[in-house]
N, C-alpha and C. Protein backbone atom coordinates (compact mmCIF):
# COMPACT_ATOMS: atom_id res chain seq x y z
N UNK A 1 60.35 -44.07 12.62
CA UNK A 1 60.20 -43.88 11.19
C UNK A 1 58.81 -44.32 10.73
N UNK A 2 58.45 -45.49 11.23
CA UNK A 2 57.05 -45.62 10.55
C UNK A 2 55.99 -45.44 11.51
N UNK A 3 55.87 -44.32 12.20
CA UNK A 3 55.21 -43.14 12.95
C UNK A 3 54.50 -42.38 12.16
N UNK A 4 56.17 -41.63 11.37
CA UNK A 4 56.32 -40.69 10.57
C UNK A 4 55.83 -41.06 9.59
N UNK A 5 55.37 -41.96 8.97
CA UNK A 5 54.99 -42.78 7.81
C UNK A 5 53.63 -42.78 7.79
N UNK A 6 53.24 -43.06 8.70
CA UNK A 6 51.81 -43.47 9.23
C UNK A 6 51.16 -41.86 9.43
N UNK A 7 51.76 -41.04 10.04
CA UNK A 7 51.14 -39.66 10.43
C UNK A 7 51.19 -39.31 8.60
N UNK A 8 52.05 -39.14 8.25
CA UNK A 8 51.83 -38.31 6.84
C UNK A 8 50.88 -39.02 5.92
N UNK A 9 50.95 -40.29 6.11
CA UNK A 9 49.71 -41.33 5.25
C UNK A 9 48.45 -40.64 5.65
N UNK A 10 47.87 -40.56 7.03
CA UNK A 10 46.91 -39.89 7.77
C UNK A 10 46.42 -38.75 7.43
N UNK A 11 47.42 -37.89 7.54
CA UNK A 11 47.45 -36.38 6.78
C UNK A 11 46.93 -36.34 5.54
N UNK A 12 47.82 -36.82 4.58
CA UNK A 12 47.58 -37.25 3.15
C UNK A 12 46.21 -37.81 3.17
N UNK A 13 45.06 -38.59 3.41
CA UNK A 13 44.26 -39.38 3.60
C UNK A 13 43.29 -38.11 4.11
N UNK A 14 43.75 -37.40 4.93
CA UNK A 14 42.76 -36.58 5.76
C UNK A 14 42.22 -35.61 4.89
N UNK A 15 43.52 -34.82 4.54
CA UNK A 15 43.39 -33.83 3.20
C UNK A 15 42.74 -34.29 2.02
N UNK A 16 42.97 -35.52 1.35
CA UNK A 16 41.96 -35.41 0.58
C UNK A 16 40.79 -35.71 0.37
N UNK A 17 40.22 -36.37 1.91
CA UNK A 17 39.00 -36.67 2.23
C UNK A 17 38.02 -34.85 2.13
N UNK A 18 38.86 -33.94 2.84
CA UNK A 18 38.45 -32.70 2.91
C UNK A 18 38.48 -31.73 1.44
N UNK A 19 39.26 -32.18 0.73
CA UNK A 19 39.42 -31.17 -1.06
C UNK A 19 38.53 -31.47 -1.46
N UNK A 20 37.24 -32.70 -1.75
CA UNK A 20 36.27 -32.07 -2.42
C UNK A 20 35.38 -31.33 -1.76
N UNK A 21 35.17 -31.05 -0.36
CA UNK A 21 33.86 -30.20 0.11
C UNK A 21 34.77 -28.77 -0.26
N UNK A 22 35.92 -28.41 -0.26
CA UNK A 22 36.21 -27.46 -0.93
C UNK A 22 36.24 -26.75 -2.65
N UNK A 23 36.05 -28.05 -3.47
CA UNK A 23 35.46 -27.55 -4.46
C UNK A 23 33.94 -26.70 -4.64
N UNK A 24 33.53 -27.34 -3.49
CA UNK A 24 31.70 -27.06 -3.43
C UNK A 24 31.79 -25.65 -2.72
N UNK A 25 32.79 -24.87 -1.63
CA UNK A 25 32.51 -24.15 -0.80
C UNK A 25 32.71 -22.84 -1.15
N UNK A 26 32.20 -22.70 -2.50
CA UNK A 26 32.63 -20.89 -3.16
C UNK A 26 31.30 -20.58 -3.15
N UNK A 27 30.66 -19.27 -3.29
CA UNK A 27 30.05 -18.75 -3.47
C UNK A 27 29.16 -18.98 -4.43
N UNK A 28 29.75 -18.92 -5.41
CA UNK A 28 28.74 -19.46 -6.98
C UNK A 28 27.44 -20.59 -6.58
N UNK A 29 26.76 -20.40 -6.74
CA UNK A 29 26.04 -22.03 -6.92
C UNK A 29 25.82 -21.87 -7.99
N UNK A 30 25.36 -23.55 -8.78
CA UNK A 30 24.92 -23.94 -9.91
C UNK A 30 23.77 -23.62 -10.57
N UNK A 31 22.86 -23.13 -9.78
CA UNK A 31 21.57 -22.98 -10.23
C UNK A 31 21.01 -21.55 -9.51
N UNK A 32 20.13 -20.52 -9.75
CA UNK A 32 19.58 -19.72 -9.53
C UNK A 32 18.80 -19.35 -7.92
N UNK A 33 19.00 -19.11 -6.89
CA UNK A 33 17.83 -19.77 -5.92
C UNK A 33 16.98 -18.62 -5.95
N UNK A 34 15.53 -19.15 -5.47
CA UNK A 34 14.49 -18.04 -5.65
C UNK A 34 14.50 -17.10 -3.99
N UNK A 35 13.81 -16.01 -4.08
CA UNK A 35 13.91 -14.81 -3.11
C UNK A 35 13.38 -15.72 -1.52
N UNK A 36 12.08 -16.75 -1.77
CA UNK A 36 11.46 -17.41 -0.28
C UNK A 36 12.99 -18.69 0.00
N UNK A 37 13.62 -19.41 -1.15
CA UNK A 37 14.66 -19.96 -0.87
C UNK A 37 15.61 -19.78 -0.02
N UNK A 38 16.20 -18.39 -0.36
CA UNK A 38 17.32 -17.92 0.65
C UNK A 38 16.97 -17.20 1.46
N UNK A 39 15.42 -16.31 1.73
CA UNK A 39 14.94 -16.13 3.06
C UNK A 39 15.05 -17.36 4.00
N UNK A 40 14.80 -18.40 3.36
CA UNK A 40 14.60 -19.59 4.63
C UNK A 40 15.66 -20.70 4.88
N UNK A 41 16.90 -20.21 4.41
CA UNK A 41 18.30 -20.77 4.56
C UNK A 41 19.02 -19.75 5.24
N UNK A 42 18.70 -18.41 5.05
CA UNK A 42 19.57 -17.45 6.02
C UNK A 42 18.98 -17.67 7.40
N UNK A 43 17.58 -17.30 7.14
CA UNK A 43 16.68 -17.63 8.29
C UNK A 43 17.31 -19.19 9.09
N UNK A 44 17.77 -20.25 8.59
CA UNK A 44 17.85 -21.17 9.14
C UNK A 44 19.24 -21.30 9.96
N UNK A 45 20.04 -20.37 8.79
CA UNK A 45 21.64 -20.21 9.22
C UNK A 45 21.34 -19.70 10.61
N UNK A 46 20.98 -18.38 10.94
CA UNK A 46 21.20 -17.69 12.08
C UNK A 46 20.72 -18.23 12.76
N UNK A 47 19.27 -18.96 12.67
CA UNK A 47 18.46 -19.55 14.12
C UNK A 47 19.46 -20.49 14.86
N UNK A 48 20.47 -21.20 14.75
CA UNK A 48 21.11 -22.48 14.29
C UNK A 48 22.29 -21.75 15.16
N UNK A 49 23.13 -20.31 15.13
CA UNK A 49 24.49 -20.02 15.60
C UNK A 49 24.38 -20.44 16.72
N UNK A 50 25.44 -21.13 17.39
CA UNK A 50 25.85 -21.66 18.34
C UNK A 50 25.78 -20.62 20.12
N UNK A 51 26.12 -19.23 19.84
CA UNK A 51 25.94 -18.22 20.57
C UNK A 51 24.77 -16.98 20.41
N UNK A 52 24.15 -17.48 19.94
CA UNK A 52 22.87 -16.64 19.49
C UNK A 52 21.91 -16.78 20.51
N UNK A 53 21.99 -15.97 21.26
CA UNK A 53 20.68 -16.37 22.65
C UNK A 53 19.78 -15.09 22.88
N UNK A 54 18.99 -14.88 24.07
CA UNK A 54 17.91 -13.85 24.65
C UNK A 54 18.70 -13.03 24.45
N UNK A 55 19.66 -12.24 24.65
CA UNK A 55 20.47 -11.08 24.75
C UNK A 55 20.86 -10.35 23.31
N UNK A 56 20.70 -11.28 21.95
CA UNK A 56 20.83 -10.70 21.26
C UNK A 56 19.75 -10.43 20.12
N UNK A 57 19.71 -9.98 18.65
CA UNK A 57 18.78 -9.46 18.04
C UNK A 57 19.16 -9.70 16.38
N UNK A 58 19.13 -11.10 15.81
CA UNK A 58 19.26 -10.22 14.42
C UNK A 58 18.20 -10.42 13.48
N UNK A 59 18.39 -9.65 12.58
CA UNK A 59 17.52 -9.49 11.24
C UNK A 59 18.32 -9.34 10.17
N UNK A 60 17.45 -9.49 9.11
CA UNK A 60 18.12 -9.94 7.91
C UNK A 60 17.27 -9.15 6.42
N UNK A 61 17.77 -8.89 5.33
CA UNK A 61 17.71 -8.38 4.37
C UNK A 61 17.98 -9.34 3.05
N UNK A 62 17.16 -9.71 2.20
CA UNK A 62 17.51 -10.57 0.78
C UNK A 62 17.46 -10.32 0.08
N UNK A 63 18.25 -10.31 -1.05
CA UNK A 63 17.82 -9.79 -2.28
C UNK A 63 18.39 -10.84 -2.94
N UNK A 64 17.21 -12.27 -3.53
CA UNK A 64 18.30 -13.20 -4.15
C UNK A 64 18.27 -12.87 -5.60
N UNK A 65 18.56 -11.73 -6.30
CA UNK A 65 18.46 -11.31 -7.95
C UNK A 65 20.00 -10.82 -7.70
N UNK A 66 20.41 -10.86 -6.99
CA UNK A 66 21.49 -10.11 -6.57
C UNK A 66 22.80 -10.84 -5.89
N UNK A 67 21.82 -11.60 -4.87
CA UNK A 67 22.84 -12.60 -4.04
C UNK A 67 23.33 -11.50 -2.89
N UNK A 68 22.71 -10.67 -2.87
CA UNK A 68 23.42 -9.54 -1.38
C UNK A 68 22.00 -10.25 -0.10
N UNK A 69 23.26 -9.91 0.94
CA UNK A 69 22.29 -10.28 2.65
C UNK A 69 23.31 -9.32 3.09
N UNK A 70 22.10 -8.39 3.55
CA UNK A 70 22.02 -7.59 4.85
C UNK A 70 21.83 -7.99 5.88
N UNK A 71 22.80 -8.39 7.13
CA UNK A 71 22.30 -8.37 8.26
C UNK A 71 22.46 -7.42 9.26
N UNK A 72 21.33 -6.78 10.00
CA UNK A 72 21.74 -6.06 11.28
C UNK A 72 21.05 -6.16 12.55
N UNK A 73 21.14 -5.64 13.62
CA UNK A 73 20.00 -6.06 14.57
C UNK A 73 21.36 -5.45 15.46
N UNK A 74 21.41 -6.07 16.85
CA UNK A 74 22.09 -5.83 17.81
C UNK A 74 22.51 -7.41 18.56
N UNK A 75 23.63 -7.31 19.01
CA UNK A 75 24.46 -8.66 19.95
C UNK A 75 25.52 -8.16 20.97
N UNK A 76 25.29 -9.04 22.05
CA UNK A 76 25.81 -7.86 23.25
C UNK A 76 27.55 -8.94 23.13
N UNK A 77 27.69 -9.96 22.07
CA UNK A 77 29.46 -10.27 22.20
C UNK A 77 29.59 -10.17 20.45
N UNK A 78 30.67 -9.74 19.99
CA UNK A 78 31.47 -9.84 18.94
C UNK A 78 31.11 -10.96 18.28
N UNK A 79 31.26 -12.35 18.72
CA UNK A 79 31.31 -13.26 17.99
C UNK A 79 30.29 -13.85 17.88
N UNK A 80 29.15 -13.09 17.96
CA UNK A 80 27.92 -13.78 17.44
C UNK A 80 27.50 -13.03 15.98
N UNK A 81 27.96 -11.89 15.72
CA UNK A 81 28.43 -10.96 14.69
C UNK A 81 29.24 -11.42 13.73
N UNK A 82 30.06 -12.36 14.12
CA UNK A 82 30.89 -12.53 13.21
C UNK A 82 30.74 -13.94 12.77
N UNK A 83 29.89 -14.58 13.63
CA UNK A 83 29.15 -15.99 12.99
C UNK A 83 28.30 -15.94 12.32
N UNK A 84 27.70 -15.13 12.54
CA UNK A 84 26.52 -14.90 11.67
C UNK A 84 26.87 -14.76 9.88
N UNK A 85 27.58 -13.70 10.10
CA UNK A 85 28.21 -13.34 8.82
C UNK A 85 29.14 -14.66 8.23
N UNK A 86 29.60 -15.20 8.62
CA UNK A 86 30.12 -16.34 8.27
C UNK A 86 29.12 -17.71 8.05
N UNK A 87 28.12 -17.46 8.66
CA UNK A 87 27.73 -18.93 8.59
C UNK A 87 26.24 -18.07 6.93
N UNK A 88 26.24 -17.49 7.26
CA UNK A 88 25.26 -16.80 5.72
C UNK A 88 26.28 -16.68 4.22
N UNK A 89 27.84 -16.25 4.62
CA UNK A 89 28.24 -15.92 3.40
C UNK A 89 28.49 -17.10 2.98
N UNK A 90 28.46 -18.62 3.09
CA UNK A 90 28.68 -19.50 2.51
C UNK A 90 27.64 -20.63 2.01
N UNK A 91 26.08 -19.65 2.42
CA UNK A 91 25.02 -20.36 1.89
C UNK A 91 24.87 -20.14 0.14
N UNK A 92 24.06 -21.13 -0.66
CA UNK A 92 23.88 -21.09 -1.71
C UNK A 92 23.30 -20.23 -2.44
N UNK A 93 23.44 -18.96 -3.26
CA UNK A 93 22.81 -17.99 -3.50
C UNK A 93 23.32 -16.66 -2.98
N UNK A 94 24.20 -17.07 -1.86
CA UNK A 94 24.29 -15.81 -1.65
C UNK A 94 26.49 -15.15 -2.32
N UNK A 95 26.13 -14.20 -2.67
CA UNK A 95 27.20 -13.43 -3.03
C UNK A 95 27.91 -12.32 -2.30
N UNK A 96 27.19 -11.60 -1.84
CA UNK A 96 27.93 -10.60 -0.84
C UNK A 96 27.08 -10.67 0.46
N UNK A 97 27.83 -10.34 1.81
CA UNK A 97 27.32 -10.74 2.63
C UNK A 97 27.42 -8.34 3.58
N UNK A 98 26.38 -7.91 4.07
CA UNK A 98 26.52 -6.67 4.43
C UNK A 98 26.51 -6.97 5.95
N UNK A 99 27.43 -6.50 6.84
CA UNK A 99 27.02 -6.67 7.63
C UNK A 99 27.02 -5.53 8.44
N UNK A 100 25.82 -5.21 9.20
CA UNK A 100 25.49 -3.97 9.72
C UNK A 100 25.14 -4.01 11.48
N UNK A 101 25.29 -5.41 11.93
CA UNK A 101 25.02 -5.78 12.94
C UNK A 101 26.01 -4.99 14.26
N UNK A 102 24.89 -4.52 14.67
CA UNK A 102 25.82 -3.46 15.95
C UNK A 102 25.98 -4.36 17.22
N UNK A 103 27.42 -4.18 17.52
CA UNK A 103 27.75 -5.31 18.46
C UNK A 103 27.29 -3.61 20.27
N UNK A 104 26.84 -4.42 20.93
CA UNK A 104 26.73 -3.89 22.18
C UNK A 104 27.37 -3.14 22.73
N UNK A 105 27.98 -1.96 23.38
CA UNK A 105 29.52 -2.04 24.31
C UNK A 105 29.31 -2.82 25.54
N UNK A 106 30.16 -3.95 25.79
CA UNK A 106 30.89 -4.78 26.36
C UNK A 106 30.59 -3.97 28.10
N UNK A 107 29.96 -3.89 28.89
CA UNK A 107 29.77 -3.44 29.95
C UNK A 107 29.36 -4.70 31.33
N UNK A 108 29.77 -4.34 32.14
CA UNK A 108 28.77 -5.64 33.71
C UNK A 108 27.78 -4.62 34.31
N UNK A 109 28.08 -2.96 34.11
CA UNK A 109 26.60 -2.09 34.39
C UNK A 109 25.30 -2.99 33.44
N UNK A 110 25.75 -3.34 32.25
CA UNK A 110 24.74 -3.37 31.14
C UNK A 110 24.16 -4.88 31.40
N UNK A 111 25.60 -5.63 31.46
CA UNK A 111 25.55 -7.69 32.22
C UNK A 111 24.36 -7.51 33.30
N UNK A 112 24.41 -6.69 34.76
CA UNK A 112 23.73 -6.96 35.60
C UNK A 112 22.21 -6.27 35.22
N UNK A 113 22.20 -5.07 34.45
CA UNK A 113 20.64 -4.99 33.85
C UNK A 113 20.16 -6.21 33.27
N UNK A 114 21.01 -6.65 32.26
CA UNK A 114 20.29 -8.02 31.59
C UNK A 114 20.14 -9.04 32.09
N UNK A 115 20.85 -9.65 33.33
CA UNK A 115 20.49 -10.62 34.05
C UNK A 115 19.18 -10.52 34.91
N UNK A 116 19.19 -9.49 35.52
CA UNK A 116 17.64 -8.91 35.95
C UNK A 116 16.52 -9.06 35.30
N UNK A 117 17.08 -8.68 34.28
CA UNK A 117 15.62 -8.30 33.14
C UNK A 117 15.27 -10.02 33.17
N UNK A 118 16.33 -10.68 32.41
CA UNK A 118 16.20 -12.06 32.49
C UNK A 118 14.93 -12.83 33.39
N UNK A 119 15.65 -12.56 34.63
CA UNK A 119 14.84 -13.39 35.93
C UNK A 119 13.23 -12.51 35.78
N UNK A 120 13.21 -11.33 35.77
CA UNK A 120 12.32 -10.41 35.99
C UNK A 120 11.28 -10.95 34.66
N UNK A 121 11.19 -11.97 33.58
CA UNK A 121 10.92 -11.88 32.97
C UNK A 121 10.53 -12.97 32.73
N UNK A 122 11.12 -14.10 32.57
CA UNK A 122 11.31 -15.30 32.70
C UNK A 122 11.53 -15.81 33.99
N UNK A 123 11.61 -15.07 34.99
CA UNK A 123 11.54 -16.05 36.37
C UNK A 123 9.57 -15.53 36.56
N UNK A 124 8.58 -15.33 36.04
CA UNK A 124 7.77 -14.48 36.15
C UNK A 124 6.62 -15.81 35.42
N UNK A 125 5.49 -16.01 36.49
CA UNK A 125 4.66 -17.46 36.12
C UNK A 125 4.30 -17.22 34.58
N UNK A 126 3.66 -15.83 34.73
CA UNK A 126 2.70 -15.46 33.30
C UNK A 126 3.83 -15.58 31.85
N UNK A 127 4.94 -15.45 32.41
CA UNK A 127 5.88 -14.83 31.25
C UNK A 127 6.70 -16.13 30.79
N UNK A 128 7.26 -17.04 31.65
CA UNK A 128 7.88 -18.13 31.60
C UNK A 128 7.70 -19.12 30.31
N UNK A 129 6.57 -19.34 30.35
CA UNK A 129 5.94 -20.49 28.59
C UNK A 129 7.05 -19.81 27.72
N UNK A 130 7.26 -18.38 27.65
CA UNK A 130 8.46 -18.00 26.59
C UNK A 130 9.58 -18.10 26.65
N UNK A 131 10.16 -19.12 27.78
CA UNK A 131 11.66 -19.24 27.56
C UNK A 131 11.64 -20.76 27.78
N UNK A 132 10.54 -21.49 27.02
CA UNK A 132 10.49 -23.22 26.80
C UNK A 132 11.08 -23.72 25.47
N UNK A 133 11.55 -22.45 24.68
CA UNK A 133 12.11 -23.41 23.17
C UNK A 133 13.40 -22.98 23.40
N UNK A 134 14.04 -23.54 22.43
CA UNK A 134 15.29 -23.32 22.53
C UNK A 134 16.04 -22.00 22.32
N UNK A 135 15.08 -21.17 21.52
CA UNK A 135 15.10 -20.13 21.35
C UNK A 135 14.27 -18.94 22.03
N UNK A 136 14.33 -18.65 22.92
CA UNK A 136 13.15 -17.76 23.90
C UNK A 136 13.03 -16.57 22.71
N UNK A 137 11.89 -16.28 22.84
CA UNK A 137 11.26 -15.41 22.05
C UNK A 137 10.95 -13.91 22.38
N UNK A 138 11.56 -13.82 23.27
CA UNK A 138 11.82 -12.39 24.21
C UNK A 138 13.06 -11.95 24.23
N UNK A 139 13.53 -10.91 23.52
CA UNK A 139 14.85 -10.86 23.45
C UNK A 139 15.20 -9.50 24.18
N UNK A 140 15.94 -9.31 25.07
CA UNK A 140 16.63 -8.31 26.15
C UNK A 140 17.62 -7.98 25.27
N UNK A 141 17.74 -6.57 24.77
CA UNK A 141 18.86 -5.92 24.63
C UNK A 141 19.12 -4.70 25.44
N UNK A 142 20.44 -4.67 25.67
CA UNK A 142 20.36 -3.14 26.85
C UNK A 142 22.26 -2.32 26.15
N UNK A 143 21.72 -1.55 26.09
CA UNK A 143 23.15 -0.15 25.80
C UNK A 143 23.00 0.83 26.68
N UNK A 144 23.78 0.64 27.44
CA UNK A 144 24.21 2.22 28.02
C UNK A 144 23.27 2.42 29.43
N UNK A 145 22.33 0.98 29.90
CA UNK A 145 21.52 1.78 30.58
C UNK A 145 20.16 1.54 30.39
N UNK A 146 20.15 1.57 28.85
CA UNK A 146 18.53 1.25 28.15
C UNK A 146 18.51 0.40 27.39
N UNK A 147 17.11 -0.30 28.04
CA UNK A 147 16.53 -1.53 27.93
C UNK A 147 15.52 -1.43 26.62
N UNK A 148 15.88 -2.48 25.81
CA UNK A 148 14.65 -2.63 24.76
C UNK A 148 14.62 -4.23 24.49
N UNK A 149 12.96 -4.82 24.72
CA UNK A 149 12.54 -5.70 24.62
C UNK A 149 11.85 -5.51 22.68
N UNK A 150 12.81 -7.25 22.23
CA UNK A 150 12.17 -7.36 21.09
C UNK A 150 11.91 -8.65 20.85
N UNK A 151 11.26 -8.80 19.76
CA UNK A 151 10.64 -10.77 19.49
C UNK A 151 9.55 -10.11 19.51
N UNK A 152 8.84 -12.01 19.76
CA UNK A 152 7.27 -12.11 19.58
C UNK A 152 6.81 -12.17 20.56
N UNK A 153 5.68 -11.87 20.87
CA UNK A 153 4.67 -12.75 22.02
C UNK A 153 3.22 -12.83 21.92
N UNK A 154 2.11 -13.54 22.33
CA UNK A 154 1.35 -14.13 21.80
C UNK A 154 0.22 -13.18 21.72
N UNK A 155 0.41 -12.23 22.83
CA UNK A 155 -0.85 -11.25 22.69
C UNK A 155 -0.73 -10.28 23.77
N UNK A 156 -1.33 -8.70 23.10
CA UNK A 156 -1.14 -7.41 24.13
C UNK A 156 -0.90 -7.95 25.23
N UNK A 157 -1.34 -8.48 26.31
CA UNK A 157 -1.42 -8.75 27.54
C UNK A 157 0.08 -8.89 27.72
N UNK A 158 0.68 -9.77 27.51
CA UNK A 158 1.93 -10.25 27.24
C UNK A 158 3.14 -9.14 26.86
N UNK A 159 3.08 -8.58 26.17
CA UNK A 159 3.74 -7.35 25.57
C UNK A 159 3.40 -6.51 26.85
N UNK A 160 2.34 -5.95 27.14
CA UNK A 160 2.14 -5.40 28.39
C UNK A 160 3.06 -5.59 29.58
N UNK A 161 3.15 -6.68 29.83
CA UNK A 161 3.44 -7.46 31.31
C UNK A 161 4.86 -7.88 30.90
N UNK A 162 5.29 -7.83 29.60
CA UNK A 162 6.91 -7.76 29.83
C UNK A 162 7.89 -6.68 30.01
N UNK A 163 6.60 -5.38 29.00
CA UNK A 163 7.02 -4.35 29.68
C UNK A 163 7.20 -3.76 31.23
N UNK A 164 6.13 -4.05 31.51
CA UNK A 164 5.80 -3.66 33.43
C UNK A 164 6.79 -4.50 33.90
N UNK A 165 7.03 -5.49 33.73
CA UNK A 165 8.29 -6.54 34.67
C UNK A 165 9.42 -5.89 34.50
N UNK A 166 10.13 -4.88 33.46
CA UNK A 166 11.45 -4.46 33.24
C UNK A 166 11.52 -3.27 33.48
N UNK A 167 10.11 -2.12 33.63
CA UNK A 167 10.19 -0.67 34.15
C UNK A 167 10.92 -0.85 35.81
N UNK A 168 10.44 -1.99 36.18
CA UNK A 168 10.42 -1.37 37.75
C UNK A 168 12.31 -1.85 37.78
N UNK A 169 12.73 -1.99 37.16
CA UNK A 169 14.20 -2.34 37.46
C UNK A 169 14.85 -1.33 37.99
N UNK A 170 16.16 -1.10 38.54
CA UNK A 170 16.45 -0.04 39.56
C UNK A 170 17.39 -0.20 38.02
N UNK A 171 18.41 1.34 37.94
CA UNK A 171 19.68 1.07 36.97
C UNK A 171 18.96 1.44 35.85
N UNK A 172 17.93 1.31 34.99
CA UNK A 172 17.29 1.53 33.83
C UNK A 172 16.89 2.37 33.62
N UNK A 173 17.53 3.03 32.71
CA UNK A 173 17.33 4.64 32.05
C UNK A 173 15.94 4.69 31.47
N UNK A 174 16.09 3.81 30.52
CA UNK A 174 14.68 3.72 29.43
C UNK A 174 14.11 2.42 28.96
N UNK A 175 13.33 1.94 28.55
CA UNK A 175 13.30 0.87 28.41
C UNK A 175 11.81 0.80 27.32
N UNK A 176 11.87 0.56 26.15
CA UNK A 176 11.28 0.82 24.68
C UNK A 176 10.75 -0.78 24.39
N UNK A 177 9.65 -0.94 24.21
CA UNK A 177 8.93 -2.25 23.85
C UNK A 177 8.62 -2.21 22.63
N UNK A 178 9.48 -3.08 21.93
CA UNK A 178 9.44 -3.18 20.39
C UNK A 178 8.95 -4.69 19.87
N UNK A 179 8.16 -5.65 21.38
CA UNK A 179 7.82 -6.61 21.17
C UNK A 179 6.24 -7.18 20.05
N UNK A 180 6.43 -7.49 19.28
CA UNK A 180 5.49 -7.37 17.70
C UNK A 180 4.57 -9.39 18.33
N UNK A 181 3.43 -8.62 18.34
CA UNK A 181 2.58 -9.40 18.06
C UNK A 181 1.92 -10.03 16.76
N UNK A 182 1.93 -11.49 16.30
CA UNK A 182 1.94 -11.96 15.23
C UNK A 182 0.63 -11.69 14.67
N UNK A 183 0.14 -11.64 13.45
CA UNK A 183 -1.18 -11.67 13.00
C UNK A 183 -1.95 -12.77 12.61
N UNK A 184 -2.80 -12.59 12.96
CA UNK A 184 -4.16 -13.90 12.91
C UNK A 184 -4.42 -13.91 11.63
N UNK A 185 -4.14 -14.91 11.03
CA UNK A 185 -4.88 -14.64 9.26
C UNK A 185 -5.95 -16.01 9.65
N UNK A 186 -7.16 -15.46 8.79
CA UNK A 186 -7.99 -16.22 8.52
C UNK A 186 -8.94 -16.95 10.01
């Protein structure tokens, strides 16, 4: 009996430690946020998902006059798709959440291209410095066969030589370098 006493005290105690972060967890916020605001809270949401790695791709859309986020890009599992969207629709400012993010088809033809590409890329002296953050900056997506490299890297050379490391793969239909070199201001 005073188990039972003790567990429901606990419960009771637990629950209402948790009801006020649920007053806070609607949509509305209190105040207005500006357009660079919720660029750099969505931006922070996604960098941050727990399954978000080299293999996948997203991007994002703001409109904070509105409170709508677009996200789409590509992710080779479901549930990085569906974190995403979850971990954005409950930031401050935002109101509707779009999500346009094309999940991969689910293949080990497509697994063993991307593990290749991987090593081929990152096992590679010149290429390696880009898989030292936590976030590698070379991102391998592959459908069906075809390979497309996207992210940053520091300069032509680089973009070059990640391309050439993933043509010679055996299995690869096509393979499209959409890797964007940053601009030098000033």
């Amino acid at each position: 009996m005073k188990l039972t006493k003790r567990l429901s005290f606990l419960a009771a105690t637990g629950l209402l430690a948790v009801a006020p972060g649920f007053a806070n967890s609607n949509n509305q916020s209190a105040a207005p946020v500006d357009q660079a605001t919720l660029e750099k809270s969505v931006n922070h949401a996604l960098q941050t998902l727990a399954y978000y790695g080299v293999f996948d791709d997203l991007n994002y859309r703001v409109d904070a006059k509105t409170g709508n986020v677009t996200l789409f890009g590509q992710v080779a599992r479901p549930v990085v798709s569906r974190n995403a969207e979850s971990a954005v629709k409950h930031l401050a400012g935002v109101q509707h959440v779009d999500n346009q993010v094309e999940v991969l088809p689910l293949s080990s033809f497509d697994d063993d291209i991307r593990i290749r590409a991987y090593l081929a890329i990152y096992g590679y002296p010149a290429l390696n410095r880009y898989a030292i953050n936590s976030r590698p900056t070379i991102h391998i997506l592959v459908k069906n066969g075809n390979l497309t490299l996207t992210g940053v890297v520091d300069n032509e050379l680089d973009r070059k030589l990640a391309e050439m490391r993933v043509r010679s793969l055996p299995f690869t239909f096509q393979v499209t370098n959409d890797l964007r070199i940053p601009s030098k201001l000033g």
